[in-house]
C-alpha atoms as a PDB file:
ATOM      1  CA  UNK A   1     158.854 105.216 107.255  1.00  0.00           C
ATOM      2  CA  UNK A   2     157.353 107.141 110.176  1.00  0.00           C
ATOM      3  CA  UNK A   3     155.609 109.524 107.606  1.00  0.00           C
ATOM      4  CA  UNK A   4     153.822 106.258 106.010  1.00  0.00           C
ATOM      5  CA  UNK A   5     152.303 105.173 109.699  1.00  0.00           C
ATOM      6  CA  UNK A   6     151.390 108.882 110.310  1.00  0.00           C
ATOM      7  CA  UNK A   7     149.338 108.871 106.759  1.00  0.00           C
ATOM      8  CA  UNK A   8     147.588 105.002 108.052  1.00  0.00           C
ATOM      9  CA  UNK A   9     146.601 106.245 111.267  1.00  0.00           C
ATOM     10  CA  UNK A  10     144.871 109.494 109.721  1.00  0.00           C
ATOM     11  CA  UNK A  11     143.191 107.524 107.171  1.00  0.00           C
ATOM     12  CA  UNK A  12     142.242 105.051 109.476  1.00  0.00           C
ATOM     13  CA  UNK A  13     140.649 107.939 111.824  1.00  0.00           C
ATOM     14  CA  UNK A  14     139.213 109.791 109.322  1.00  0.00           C
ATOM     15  CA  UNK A  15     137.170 106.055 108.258  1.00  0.00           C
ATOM     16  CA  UNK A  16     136.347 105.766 111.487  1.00  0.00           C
ATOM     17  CA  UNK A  17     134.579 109.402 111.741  1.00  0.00           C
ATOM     18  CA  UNK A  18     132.980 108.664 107.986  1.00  0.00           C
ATOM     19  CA  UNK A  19     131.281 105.628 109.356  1.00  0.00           C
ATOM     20  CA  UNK A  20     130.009 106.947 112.026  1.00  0.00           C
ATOM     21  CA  UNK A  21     128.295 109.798 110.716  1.00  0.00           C
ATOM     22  CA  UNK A  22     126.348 107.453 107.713  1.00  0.00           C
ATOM     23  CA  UNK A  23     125.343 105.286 111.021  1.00  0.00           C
ATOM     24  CA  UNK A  24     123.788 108.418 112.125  1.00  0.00           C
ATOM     25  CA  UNK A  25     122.058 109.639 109.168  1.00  0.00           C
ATOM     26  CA  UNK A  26     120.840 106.164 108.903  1.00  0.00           C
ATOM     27  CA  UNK A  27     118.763 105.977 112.337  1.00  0.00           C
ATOM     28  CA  UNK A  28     116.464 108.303 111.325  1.00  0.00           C
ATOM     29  CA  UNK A  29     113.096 106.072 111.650  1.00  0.00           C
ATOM     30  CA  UNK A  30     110.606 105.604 109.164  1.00  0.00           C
ATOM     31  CA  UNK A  31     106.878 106.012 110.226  1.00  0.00           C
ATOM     32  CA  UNK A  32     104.247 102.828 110.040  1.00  0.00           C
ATOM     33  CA  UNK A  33     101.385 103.139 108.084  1.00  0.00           C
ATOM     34  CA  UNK A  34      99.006 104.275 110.983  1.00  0.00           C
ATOM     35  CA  UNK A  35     101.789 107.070 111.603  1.00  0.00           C
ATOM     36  CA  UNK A  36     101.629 108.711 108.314  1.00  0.00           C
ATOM     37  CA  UNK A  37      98.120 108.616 108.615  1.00  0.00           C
ATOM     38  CA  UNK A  38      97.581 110.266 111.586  1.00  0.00           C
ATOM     39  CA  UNK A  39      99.720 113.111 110.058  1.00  0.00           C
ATOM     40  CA  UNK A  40      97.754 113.503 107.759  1.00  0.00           C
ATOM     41  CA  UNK A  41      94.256 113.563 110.198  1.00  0.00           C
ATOM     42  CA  UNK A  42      92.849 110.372 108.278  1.00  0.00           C
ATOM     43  CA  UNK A  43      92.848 107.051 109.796  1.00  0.00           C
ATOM     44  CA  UNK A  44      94.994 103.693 108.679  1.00  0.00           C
ATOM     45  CA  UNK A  45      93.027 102.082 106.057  1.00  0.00           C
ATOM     46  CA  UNK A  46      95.022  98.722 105.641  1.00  0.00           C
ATOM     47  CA  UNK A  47      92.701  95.647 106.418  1.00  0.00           C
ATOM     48  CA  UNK A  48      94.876  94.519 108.898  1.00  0.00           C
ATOM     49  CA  UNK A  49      95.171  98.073 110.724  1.00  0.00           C
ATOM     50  CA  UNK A  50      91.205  98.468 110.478  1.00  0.00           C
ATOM     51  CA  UNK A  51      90.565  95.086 111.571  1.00  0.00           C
ATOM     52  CA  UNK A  52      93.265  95.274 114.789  1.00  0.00           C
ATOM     53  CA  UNK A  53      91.904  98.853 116.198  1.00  0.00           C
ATOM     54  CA  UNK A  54      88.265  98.305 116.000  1.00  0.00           C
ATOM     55  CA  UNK A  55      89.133  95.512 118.655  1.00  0.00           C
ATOM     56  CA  UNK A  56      91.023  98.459 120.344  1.00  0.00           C
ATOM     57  CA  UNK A  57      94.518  96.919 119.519  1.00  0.00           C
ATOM     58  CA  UNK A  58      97.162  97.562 117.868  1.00  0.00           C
ATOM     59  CA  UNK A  59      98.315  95.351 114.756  1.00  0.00           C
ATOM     60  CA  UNK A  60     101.344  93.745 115.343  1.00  0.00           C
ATOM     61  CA  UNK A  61     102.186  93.173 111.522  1.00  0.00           C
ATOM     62  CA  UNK A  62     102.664  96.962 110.519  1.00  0.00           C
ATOM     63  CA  UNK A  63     103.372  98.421 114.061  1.00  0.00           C
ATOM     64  CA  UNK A  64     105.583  95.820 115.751  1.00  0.00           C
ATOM     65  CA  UNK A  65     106.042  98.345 118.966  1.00  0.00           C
ATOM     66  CA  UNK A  66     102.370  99.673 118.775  1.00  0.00           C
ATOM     67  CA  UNK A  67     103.454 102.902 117.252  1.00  0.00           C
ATOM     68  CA  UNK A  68     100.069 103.422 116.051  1.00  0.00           C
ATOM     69  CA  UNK A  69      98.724 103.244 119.740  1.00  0.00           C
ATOM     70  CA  UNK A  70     101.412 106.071 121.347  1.00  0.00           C
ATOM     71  CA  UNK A  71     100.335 108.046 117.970  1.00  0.00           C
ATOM     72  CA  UNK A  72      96.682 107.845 118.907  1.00  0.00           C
ATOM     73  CA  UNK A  73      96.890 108.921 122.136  1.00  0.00           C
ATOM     74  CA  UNK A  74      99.311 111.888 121.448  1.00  0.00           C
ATOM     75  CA  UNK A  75      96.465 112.391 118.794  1.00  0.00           C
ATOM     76  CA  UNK A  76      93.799 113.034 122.010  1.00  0.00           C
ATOM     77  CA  UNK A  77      96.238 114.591 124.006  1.00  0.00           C
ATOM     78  CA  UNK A  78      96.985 117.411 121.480  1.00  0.00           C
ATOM     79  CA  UNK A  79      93.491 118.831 120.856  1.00  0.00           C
ATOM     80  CA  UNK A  80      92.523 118.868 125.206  1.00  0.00           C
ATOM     81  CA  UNK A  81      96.001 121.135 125.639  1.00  0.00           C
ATOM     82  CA  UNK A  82      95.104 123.560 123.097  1.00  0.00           C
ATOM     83  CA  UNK A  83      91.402 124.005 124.185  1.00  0.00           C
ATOM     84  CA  UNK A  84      93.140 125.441 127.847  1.00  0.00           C
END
């Protein structure tokens, strides 16, 4: 009988370490629109996108925490580091 609760509780554990390494794999982020753009040196060419940074902004629709905003301005900090 005490063999049986020794076989739960590692199961149990062992579930418990599964799940939390899928959670972790999970988090990985994917990028917005403007992001993979910017990767690849071209601007964003959804209306939207086009329409929201030629007023300077960001668009909320396909960057909800104005991803495309921190990306641009990584973008200009990148090319004054390397001229040093």
């Amino acid at each position: 009988m005490k063999s049986n609760g020794i076989w739960v509780a590692l199961c149990c554990a062992s579930s418990l370490l599964a799940c939390t390494g899928i959670a972790a794999e999970k988090k990985a982020e994917k990028l917005t629109c403007c992001q993979e753009a910017a990767a690849q040196g071209k601007e964003c060419r959804h209306r939207c996108c086009v329409a929201a940074h030629k007023e300077g902004k960001s668009c909320t629709k396909c960057n909800p925490n104005k991803e495309d905003l921190n990306s641009k301005k990584n973008a200009k900090k990148a090319p004054a580091t390397a001229e040093k």
